[in-house]
PDB file of N, CA and C in Angstrom:
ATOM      1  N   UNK A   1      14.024   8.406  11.917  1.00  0.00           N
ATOM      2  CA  UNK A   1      13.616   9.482  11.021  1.00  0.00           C
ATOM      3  C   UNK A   1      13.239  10.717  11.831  1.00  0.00           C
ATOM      4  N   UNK A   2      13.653  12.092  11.592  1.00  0.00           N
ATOM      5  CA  UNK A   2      13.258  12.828  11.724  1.00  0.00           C
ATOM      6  C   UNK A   2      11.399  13.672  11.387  1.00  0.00           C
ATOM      7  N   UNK A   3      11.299  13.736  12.875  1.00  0.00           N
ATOM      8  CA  UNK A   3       9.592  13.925  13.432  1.00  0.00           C
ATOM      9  C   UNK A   3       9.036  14.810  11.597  1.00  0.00           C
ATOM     10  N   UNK A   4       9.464  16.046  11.938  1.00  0.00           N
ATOM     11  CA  UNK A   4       9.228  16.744  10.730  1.00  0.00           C
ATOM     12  C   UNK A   4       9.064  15.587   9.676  1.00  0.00           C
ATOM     13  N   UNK A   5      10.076  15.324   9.036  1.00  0.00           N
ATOM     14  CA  UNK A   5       9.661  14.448   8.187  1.00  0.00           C
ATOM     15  C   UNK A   5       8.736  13.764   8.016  1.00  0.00           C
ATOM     16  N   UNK A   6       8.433  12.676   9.179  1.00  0.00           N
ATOM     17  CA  UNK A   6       7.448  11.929   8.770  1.00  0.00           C
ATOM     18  C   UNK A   6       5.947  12.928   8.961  1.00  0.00           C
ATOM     19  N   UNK A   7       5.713  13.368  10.045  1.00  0.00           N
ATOM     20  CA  UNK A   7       4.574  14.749   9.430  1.00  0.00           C
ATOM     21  C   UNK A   7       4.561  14.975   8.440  1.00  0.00           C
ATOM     22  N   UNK A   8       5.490  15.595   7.312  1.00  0.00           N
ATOM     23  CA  UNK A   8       5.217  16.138   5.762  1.00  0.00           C
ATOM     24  C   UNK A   8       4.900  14.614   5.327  1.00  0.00           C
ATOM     25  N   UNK A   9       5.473  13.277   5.420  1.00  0.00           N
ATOM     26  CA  UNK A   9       4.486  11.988   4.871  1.00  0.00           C
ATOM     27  C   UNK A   9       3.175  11.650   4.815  1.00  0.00           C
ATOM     28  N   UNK A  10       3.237  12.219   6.011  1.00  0.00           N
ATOM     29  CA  UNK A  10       1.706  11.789   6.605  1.00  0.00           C
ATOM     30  C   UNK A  10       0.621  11.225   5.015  1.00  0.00           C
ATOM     31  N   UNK A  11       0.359  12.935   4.561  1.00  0.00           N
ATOM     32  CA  UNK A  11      -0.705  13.043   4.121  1.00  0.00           C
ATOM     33  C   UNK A  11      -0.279  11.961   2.686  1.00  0.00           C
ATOM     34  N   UNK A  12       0.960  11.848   2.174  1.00  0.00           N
ATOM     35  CA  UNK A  12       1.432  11.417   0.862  1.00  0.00           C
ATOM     36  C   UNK A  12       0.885   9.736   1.284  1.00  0.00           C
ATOM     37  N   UNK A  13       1.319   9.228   2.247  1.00  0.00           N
ATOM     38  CA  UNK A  13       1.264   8.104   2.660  1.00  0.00           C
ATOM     39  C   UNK A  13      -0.188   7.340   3.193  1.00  0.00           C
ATOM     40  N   UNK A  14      -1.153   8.403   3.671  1.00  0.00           N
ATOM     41  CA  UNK A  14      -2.528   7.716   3.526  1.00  0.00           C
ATOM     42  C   UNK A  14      -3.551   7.817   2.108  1.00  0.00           C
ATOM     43  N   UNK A  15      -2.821   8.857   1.495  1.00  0.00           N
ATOM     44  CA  UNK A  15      -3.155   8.756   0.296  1.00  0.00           C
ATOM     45  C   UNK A  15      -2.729   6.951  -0.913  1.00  0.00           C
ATOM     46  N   UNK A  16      -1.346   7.396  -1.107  1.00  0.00           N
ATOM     47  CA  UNK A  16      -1.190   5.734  -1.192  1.00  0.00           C
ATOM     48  C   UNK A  16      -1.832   4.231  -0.172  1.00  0.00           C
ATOM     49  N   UNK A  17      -2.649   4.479   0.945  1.00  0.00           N
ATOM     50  CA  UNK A  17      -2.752   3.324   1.457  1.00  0.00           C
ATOM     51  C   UNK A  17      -4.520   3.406   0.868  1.00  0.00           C
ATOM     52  N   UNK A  18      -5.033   4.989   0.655  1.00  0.00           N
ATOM     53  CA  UNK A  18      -6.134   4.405   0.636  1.00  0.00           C
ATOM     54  C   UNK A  18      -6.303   4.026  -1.167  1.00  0.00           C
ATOM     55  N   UNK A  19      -5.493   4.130  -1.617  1.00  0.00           N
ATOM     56  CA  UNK A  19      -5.222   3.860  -3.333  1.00  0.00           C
ATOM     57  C   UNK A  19      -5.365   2.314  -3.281  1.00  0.00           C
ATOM     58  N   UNK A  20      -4.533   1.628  -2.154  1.00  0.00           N
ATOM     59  CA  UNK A  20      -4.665   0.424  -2.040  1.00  0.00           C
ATOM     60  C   UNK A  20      -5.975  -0.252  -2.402  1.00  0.00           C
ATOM     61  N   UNK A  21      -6.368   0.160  -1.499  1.00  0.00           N
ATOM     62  CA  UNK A  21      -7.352  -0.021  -0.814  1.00  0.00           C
ATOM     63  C   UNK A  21      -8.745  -0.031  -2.340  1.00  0.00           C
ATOM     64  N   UNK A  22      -8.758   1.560  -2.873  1.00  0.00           N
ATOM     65  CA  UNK A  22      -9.667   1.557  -3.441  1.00  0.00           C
ATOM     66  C   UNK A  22      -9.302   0.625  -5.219  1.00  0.00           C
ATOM     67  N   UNK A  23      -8.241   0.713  -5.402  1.00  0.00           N
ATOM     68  CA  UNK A  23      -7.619   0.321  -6.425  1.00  0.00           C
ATOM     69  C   UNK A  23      -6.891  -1.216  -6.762  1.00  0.00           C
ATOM     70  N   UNK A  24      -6.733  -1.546  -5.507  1.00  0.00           N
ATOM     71  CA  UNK A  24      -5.779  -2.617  -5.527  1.00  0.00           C
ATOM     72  C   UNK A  24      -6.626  -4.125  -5.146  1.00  0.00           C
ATOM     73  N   UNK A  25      -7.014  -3.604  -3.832  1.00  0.00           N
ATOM     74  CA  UNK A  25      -7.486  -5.251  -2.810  1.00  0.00           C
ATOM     75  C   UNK A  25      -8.992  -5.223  -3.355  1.00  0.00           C
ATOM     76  N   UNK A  26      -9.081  -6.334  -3.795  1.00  0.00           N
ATOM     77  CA  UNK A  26     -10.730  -6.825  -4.362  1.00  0.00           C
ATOM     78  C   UNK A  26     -11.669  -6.929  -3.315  1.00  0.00           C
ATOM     79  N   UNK A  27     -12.671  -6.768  -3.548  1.00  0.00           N
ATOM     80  CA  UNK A  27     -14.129  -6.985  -2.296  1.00  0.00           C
ATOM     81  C   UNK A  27     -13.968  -8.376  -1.961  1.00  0.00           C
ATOM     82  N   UNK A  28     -14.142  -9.039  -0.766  1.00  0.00           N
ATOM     83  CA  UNK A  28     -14.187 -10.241  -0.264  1.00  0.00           C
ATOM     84  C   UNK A  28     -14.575 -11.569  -1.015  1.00  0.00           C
ATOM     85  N   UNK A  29     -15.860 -11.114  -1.859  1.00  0.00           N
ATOM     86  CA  UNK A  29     -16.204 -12.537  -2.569  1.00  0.00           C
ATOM     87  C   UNK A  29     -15.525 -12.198  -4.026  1.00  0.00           C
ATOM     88  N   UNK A  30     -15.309 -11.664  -4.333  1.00  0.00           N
ATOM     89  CA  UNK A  30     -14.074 -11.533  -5.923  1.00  0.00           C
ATOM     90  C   UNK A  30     -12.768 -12.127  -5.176  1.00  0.00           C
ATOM     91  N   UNK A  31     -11.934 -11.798  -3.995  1.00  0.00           N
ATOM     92  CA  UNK A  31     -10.774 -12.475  -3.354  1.00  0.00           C
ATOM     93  C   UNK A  31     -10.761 -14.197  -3.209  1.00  0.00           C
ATOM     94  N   UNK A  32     -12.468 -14.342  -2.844  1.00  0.00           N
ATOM     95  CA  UNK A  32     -12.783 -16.017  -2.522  1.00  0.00           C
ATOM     96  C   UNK A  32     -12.288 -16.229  -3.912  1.00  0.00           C
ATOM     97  N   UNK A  33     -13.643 -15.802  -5.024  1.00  0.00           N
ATOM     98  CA  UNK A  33     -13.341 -16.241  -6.485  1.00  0.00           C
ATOM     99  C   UNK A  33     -11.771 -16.491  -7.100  1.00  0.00           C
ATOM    100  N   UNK A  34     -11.056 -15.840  -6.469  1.00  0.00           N
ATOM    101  CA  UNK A  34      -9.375 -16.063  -7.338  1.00  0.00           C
ATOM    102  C   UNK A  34      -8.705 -16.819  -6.191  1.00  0.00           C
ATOM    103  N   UNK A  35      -9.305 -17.735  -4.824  1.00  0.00           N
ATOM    104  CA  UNK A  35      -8.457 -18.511  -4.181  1.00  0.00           C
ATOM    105  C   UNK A  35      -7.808 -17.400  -2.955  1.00  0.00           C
ATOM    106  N   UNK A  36      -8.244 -16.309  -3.150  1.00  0.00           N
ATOM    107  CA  UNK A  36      -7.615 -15.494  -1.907  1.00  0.00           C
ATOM    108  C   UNK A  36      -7.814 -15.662  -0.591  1.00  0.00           C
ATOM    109  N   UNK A  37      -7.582 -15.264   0.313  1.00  0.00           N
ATOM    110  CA  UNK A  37      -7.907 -14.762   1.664  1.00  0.00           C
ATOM    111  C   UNK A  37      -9.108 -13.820   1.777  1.00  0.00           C
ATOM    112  N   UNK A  38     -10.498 -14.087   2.407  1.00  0.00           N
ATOM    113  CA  UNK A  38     -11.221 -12.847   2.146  1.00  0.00           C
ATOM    114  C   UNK A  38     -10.626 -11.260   2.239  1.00  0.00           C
ATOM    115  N   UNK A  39      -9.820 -11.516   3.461  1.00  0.00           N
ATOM    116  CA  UNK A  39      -9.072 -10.154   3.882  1.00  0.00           C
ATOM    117  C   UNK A  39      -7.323  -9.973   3.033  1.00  0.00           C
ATOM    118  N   UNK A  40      -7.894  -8.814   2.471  1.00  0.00           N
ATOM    119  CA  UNK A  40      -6.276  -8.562   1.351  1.00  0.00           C
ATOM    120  C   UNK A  40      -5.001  -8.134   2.372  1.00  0.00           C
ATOM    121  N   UNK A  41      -4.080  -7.952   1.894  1.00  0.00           N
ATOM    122  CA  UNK A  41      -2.911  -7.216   2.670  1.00  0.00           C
ATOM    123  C   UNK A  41      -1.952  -5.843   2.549  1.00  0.00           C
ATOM    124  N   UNK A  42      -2.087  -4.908   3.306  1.00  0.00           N
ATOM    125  CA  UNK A  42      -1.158  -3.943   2.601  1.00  0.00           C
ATOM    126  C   UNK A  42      -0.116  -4.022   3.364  1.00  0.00           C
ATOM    127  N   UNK A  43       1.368  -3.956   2.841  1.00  0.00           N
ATOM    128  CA  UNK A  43       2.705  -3.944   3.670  1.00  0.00           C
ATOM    129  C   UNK A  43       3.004  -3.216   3.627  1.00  0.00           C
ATOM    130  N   UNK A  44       3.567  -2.272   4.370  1.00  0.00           N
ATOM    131  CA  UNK A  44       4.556  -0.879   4.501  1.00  0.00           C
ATOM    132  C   UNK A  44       6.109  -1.561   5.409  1.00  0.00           C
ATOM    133  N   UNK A  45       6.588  -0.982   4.193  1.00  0.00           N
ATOM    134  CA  UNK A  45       8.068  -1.496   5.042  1.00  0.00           C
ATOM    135  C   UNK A  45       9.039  -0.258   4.870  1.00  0.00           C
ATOM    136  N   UNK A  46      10.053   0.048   5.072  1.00  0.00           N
ATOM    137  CA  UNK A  46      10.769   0.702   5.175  1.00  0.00           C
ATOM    138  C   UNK A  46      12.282   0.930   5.656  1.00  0.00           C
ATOM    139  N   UNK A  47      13.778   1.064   4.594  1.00  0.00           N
ATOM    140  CA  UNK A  47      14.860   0.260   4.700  1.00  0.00           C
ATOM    141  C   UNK A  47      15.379   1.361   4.534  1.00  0.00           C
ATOM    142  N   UNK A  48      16.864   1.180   5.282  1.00  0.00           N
ATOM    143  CA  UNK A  48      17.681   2.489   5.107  1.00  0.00           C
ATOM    144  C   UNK A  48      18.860   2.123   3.890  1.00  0.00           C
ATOM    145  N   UNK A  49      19.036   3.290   3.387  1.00  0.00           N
ATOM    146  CA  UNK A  49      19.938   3.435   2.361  1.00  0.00           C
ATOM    147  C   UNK A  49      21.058   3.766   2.319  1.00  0.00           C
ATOM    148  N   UNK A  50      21.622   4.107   3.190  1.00  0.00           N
ATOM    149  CA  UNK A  50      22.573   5.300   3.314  1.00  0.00           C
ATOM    150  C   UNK A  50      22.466   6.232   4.320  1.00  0.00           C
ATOM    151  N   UNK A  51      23.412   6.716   5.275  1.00  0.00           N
ATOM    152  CA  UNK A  51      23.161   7.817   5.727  1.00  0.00           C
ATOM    153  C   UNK A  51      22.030   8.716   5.813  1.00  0.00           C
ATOM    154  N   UNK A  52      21.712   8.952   5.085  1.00  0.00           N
ATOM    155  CA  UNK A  52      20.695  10.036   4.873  1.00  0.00           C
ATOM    156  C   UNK A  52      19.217  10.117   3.949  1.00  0.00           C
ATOM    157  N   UNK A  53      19.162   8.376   3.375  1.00  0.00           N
ATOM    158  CA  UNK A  53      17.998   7.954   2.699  1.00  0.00           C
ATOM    159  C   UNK A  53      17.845   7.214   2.892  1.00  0.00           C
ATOM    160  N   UNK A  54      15.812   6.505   2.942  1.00  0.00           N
ATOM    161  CA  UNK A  54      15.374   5.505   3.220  1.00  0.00           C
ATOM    162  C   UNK A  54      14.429   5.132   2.278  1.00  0.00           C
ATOM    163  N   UNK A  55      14.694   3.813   2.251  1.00  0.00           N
ATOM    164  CA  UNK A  55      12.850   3.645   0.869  1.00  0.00           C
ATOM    165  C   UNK A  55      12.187   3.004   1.375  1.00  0.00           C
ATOM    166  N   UNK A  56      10.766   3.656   1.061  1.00  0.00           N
ATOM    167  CA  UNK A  56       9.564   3.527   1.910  1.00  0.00           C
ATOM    168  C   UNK A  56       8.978   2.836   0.911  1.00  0.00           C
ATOM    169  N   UNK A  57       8.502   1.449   0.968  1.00  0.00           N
ATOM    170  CA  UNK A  57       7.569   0.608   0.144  1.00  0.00           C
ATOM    171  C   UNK A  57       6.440   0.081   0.443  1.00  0.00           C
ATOM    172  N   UNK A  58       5.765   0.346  -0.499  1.00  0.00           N
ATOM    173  CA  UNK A  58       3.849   0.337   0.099  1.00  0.00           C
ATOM    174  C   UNK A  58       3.464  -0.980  -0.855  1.00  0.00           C
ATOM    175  N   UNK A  59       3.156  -2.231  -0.337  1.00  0.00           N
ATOM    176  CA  UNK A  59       2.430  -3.118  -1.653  1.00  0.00           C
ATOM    177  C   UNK A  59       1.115  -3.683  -1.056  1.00  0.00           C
ATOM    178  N   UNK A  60       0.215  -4.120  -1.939  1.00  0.00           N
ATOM    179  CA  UNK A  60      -1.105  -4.571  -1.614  1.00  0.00           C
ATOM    180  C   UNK A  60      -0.862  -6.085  -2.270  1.00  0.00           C
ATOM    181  N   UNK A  61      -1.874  -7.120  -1.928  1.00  0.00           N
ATOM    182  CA  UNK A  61      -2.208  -8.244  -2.236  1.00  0.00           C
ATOM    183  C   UNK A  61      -3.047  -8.392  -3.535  1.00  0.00           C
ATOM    184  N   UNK A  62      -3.784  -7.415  -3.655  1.00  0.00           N
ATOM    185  CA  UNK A  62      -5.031  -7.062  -4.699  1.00  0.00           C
ATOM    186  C   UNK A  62      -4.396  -7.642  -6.092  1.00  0.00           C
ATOM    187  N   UNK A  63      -5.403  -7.220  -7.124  1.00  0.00           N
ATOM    188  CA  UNK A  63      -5.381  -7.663  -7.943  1.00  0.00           C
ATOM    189  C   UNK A  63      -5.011  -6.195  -9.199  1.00  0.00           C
ATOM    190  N   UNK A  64      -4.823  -4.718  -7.799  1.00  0.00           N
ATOM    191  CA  UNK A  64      -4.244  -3.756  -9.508  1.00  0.00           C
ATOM    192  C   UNK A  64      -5.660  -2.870  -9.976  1.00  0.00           C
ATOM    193  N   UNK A  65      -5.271  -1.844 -10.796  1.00  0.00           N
ATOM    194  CA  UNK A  65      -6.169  -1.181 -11.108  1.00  0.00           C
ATOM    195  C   UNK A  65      -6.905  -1.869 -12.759  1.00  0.00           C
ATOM    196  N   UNK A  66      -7.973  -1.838 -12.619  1.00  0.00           N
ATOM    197  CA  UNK A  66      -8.125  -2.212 -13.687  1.00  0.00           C
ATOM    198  C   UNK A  66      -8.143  -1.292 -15.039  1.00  0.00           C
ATOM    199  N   UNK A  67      -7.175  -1.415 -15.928  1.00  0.00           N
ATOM    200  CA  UNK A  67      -6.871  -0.461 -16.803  1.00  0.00           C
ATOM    201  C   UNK A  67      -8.490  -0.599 -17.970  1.00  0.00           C
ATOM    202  N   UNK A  68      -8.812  -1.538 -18.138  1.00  0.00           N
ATOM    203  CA  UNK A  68     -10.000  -2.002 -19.052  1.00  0.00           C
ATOM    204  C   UNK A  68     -10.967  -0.721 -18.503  1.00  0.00           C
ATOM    205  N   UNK A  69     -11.257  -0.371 -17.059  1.00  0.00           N
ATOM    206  CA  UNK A  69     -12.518   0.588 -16.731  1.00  0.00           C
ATOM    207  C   UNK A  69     -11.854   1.655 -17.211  1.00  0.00           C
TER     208      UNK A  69
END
């Protein structure tokens, strides 16, 4: 990937990790409670498409935003 590029990600991309984070992966003893791992997971992967496009996929282990709050 071109440098430029991933610079203009930057900011898009810690934004989604800390979404994870605040939105997604449960506090340690709610993770025990559902059988988890205390520590959640975020994956970033990233696959080429074509020539000239790549998809960048961000997933967490968590349990999701809770739409109910």
């Amino acid at each position: 990937m071109d440098r430029r590029v991933l610079e203009e990600m930057k900011a898009p991309l810690i934004h989604l990790v800390r979404n994870c984070l605040d939105h997604g992966i449960e506090p340690p003893q709610r993770r025990q409670q559902r059988s988890k791992p205390q520590r959640g997971t975020i994956t970033i992967s990233i696959s080429p498409k074509d020539s000239n496009t790549v998809e960048l996929l961000i997933t967490d282990d968590g349990n999701g935003i809770d739409t109910a709050k």
